[in-house]
C-alpha atoms as a PDB file:
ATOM      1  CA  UNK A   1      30.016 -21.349 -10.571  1.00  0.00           C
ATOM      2  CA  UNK A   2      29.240 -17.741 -11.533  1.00  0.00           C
ATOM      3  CA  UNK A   3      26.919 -19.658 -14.229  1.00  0.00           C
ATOM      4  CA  UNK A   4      24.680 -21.211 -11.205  1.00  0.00           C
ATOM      5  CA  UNK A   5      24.690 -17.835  -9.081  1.00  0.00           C
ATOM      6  CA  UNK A   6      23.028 -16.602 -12.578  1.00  0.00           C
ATOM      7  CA  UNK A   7      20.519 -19.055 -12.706  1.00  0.00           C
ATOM      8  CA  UNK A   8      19.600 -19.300  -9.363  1.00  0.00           C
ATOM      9  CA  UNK A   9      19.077 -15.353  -9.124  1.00  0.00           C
ATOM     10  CA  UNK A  10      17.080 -15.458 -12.255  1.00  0.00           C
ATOM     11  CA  UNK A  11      14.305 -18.388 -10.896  1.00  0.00           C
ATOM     12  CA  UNK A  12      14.241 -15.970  -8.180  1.00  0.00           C
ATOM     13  CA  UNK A  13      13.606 -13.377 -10.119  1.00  0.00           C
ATOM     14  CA  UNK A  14      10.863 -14.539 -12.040  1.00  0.00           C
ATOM     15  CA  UNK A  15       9.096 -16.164  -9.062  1.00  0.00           C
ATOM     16  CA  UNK A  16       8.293 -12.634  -7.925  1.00  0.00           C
ATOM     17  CA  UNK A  17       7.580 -11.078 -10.903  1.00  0.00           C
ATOM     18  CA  UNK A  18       3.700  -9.854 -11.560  1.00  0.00           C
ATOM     19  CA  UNK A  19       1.969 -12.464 -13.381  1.00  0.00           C
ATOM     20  CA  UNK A  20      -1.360 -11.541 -14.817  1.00  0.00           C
ATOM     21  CA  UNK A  21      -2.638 -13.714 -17.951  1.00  0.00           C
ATOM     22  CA  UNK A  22      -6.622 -14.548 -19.109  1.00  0.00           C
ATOM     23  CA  UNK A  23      -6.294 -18.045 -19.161  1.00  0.00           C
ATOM     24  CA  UNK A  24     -10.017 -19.337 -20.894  1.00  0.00           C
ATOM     25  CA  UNK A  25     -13.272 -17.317 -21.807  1.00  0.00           C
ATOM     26  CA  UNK A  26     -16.534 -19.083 -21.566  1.00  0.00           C
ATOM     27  CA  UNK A  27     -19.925 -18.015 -21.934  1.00  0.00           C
ATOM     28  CA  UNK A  28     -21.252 -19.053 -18.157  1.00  0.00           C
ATOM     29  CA  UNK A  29     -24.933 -18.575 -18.414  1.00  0.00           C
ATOM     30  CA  UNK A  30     -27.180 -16.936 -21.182  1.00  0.00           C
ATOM     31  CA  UNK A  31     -31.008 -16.780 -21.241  1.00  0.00           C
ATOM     32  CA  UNK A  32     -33.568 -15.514 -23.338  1.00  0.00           C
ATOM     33  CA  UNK A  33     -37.185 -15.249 -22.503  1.00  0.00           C
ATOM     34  CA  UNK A  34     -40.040 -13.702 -24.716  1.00  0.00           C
ATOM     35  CA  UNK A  35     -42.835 -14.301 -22.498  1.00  0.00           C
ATOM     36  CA  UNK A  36     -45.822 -12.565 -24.712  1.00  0.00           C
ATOM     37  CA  UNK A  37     -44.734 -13.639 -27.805  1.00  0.00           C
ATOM     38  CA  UNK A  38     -46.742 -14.139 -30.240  1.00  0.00           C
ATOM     39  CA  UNK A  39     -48.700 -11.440 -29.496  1.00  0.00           C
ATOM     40  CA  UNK A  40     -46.578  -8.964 -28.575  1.00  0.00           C
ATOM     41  CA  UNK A  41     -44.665  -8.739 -32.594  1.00  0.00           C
ATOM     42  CA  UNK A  42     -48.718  -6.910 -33.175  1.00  0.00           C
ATOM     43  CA  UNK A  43     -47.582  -4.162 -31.088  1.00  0.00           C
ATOM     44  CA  UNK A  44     -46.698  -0.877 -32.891  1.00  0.00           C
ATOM     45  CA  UNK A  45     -45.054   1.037 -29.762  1.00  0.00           C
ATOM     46  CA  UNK A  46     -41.378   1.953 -29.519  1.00  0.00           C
ATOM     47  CA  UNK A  47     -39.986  -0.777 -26.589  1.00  0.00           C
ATOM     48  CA  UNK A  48     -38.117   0.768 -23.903  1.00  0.00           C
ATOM     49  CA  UNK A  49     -34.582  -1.003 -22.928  1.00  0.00           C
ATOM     50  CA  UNK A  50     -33.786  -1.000 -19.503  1.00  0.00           C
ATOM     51  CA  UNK A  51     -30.103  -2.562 -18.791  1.00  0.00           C
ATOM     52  CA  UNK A  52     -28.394  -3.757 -15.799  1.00  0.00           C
ATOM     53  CA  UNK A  53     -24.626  -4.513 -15.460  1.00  0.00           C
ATOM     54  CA  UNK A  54     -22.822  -6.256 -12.782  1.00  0.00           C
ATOM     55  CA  UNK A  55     -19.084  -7.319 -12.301  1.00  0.00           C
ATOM     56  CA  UNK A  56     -17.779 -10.503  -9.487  1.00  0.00           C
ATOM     57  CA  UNK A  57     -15.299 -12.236  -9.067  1.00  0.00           C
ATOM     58  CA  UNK A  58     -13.971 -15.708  -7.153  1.00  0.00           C
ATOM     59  CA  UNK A  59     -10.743 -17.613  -6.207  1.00  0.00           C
ATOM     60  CA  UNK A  60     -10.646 -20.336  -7.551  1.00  0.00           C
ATOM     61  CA  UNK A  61      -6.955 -21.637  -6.454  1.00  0.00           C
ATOM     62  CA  UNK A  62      -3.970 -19.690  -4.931  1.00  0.00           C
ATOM     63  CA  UNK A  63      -3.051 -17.475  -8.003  1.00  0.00           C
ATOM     64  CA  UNK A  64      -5.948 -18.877 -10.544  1.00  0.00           C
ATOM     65  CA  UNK A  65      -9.163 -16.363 -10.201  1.00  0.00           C
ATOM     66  CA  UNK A  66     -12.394 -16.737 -12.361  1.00  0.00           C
ATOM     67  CA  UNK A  67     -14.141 -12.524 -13.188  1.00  0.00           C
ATOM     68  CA  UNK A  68     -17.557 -12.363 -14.218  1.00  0.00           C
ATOM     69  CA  UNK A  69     -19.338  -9.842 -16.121  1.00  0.00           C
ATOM     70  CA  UNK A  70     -23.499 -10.046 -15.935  1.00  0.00           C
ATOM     71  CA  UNK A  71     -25.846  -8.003 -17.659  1.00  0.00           C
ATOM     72  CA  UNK A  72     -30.094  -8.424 -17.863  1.00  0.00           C
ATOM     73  CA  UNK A  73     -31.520  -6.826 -20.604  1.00  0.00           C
ATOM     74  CA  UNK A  74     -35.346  -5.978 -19.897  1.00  0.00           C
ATOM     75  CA  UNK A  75     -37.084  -4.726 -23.118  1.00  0.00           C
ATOM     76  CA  UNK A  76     -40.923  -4.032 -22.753  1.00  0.00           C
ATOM     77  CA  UNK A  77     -43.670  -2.571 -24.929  1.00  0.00           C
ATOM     78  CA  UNK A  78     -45.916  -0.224 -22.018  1.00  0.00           C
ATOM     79  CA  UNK A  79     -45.808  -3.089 -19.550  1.00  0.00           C
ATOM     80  CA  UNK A  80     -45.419  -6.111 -21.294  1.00  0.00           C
ATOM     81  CA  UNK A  81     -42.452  -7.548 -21.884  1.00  0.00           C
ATOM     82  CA  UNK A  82     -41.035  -7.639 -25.033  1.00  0.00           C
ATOM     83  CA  UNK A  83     -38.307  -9.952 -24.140  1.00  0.00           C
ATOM     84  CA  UNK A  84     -35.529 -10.610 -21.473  1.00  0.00           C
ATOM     85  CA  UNK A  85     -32.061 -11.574 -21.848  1.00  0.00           C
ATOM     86  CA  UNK A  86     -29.197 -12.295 -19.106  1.00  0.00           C
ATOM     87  CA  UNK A  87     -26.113 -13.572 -19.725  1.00  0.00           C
ATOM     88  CA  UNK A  88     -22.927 -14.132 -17.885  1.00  0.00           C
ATOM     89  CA  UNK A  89     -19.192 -13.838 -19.372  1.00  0.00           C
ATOM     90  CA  UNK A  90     -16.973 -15.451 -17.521  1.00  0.00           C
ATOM     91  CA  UNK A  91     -13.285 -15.768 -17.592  1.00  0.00           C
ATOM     92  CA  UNK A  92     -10.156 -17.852 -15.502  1.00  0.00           C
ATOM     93  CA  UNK A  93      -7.025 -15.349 -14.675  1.00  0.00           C
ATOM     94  CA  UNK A  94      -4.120 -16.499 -13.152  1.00  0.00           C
ATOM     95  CA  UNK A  95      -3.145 -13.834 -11.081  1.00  0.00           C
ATOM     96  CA  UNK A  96       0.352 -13.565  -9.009  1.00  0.00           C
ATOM     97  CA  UNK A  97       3.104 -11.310  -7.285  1.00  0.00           C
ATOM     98  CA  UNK A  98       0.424  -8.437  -7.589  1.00  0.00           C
ATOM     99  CA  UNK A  99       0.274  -5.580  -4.810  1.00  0.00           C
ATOM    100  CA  UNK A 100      -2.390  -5.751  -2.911  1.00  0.00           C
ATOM    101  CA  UNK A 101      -3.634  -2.281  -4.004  1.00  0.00           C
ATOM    102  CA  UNK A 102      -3.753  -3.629  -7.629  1.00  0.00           C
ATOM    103  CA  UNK A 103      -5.692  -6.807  -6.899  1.00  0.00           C
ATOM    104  CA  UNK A 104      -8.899  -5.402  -6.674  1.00  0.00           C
ATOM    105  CA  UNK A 105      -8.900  -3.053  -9.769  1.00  0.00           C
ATOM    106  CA  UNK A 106      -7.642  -6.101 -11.929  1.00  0.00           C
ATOM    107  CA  UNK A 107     -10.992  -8.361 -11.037  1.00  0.00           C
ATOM    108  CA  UNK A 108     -13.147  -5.056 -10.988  1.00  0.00           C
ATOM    109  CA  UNK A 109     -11.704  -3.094 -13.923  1.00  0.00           C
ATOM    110  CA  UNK A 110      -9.395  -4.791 -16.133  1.00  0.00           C
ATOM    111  CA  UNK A 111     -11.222  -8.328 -16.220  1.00  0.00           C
ATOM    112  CA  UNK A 112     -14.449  -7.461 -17.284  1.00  0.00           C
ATOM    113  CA  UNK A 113     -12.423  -4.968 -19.846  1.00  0.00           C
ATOM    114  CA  UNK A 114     -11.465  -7.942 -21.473  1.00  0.00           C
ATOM    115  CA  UNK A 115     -14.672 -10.222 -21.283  1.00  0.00           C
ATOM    116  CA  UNK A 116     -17.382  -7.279 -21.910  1.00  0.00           C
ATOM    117  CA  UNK A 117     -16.775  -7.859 -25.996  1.00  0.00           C
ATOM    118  CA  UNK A 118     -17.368 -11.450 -25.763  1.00  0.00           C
ATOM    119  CA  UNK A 119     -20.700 -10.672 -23.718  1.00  0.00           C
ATOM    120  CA  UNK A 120     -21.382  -8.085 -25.979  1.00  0.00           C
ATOM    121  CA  UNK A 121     -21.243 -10.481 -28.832  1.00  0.00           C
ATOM    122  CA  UNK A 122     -23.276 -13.439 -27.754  1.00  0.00           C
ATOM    123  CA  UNK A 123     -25.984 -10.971 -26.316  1.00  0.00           C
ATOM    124  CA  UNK A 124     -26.402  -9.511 -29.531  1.00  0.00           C
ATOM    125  CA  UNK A 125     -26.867 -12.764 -31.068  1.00  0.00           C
ATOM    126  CA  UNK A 126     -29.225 -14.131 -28.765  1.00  0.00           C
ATOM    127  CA  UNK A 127     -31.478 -11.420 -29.667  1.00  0.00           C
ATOM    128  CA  UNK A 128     -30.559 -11.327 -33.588  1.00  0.00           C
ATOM    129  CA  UNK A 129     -32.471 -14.970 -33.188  1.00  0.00           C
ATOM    130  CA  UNK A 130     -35.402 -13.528 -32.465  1.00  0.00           C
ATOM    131  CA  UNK A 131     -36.244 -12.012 -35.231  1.00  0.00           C
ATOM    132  CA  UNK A 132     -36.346  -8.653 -33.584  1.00  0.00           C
ATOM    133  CA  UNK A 133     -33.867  -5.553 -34.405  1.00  0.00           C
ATOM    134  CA  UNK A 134     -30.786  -6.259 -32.971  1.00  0.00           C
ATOM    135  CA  UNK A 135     -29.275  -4.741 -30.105  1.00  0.00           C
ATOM    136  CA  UNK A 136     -25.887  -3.763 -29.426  1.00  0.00           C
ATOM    137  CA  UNK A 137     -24.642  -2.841 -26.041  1.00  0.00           C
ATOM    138  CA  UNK A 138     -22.751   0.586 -25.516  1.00  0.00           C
ATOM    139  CA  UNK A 139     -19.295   0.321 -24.326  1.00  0.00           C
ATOM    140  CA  UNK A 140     -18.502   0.403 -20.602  1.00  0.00           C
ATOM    141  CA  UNK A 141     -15.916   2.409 -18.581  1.00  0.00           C
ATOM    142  CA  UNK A 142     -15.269  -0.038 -16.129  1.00  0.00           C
ATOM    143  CA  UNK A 143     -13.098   1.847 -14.526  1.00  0.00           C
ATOM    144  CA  UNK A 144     -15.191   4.938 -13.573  1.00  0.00           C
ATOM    145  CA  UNK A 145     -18.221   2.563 -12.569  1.00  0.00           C
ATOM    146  CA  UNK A 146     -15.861   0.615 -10.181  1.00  0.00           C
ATOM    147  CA  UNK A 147     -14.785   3.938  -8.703  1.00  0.00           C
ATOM    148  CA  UNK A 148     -18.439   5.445  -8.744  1.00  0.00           C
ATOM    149  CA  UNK A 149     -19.385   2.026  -6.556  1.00  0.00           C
ATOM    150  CA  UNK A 150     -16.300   1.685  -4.744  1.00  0.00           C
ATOM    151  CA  UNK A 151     -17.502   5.734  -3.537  1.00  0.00           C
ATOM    152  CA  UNK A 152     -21.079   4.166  -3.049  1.00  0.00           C
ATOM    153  CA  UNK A 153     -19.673   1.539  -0.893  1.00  0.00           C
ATOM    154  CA  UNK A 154     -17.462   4.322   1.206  1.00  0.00           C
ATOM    155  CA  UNK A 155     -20.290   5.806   1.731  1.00  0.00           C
ATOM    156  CA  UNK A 156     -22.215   3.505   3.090  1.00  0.00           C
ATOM    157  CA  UNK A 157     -19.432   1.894   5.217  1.00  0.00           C
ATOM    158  CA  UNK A 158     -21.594   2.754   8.513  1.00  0.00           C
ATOM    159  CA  UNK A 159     -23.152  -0.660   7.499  1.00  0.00           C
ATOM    160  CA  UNK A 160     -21.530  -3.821   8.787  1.00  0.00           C
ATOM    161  CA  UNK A 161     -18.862  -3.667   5.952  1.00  0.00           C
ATOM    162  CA  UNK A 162     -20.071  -6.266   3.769  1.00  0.00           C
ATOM    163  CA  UNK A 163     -20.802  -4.823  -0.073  1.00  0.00           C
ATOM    164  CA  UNK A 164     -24.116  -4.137  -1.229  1.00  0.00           C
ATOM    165  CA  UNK A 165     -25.706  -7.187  -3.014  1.00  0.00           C
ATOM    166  CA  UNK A 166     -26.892  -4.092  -5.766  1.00  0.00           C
ATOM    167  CA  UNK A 167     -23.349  -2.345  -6.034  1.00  0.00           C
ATOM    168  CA  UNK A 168     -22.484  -4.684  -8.835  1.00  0.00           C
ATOM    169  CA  UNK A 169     -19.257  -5.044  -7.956  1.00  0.00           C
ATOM    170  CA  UNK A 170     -18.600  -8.143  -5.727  1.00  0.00           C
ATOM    171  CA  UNK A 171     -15.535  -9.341  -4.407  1.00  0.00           C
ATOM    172  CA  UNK A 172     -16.364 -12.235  -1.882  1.00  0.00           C
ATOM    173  CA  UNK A 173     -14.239 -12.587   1.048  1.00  0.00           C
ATOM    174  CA  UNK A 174     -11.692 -14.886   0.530  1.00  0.00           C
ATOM    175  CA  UNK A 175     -10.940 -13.636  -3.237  1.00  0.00           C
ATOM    176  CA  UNK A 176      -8.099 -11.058  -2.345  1.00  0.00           C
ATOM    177  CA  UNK A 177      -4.722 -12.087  -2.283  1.00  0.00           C
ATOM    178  CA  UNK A 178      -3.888 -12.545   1.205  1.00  0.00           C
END
């Protein structure tokens, strides 16, 4: 009998404990475009690199979540365009038995932690296939820029609540535990 009170105190027990496992990473979208090309490998000028990063998230069923990391990559020569790259990272979480007050760092911060190397990777060789110098992307604190545009979002909570489409970080309504 005291065997069953055991086991029956233990399912309970790990039916509320945290869960929070990457389930599958997949490479979700990736483009490349080199619009002046041939023409543009002539050109002597140092390109200028202008990068853009952005972080989502969706629920996909009650504790399974899929995090996104984007990134565009503009590279131009004076104004033409050297080439363009976006990709997407994407990866499934389950998710369970987390606070509330965790949730949202955990798609914002710790997710794209743990997909950034993977986009990192596959951007890098998208370009390495151009023939061009490579490019390597710098590592990311994700956790100071979800706090800088969690502050940007504060401050611009005179609005009618909803995030800012250019914050980056995008939770959509329905994707917080509830």
């Amino acid at each position: 009998m005291a065997d069953e009170n055991n086991a029956a105190s233990n399912n309970e027990a790990t039916s509320t404990d945290p869960v929070f496992a990457m389930q599958r990473v997949y490479l979700k979208d990736l483009s490349l475009e080199m619009p002046n090309a041939p023409q543009i490998f002539l050109e002597q000028e140092t390109p200028t690199v202008e990068v853009s990063l952005n972080v989502g998230g969706e629920r996909l069923a009650e504790t399974v979540f899929e995090a996104t990391v984007t990134v565009t990559i503009t590279t131009k020569i004076g104004e033409k365009t050297l080439y363009l790259v976006e990709g997407t990272q994407a990866g499934i979480f389950e998710i369970a038995n987390v606070p509330e007050e965790q949730f949202e760092p955990l798609i914002g911060i710790v997710c794209p932690t743990m997909l950034f190397p993977y986009l990192r990777a596959n951007v890098a060789d998208a370009i390495n296939r151009t023939s061009l110098p490579p490019l390597h992307l710098a590592e990311v604190n994700f956790q100071a820029l979800y706090e800088q545009r969690a502050q940007e979002a504060q401050n611009q909570a005179g609005g009618n609540g909803s995030p800012d489409s250019g914050s980056g970080i995008y939770v959509p309504p329905g994707t917080t535990r509830q």
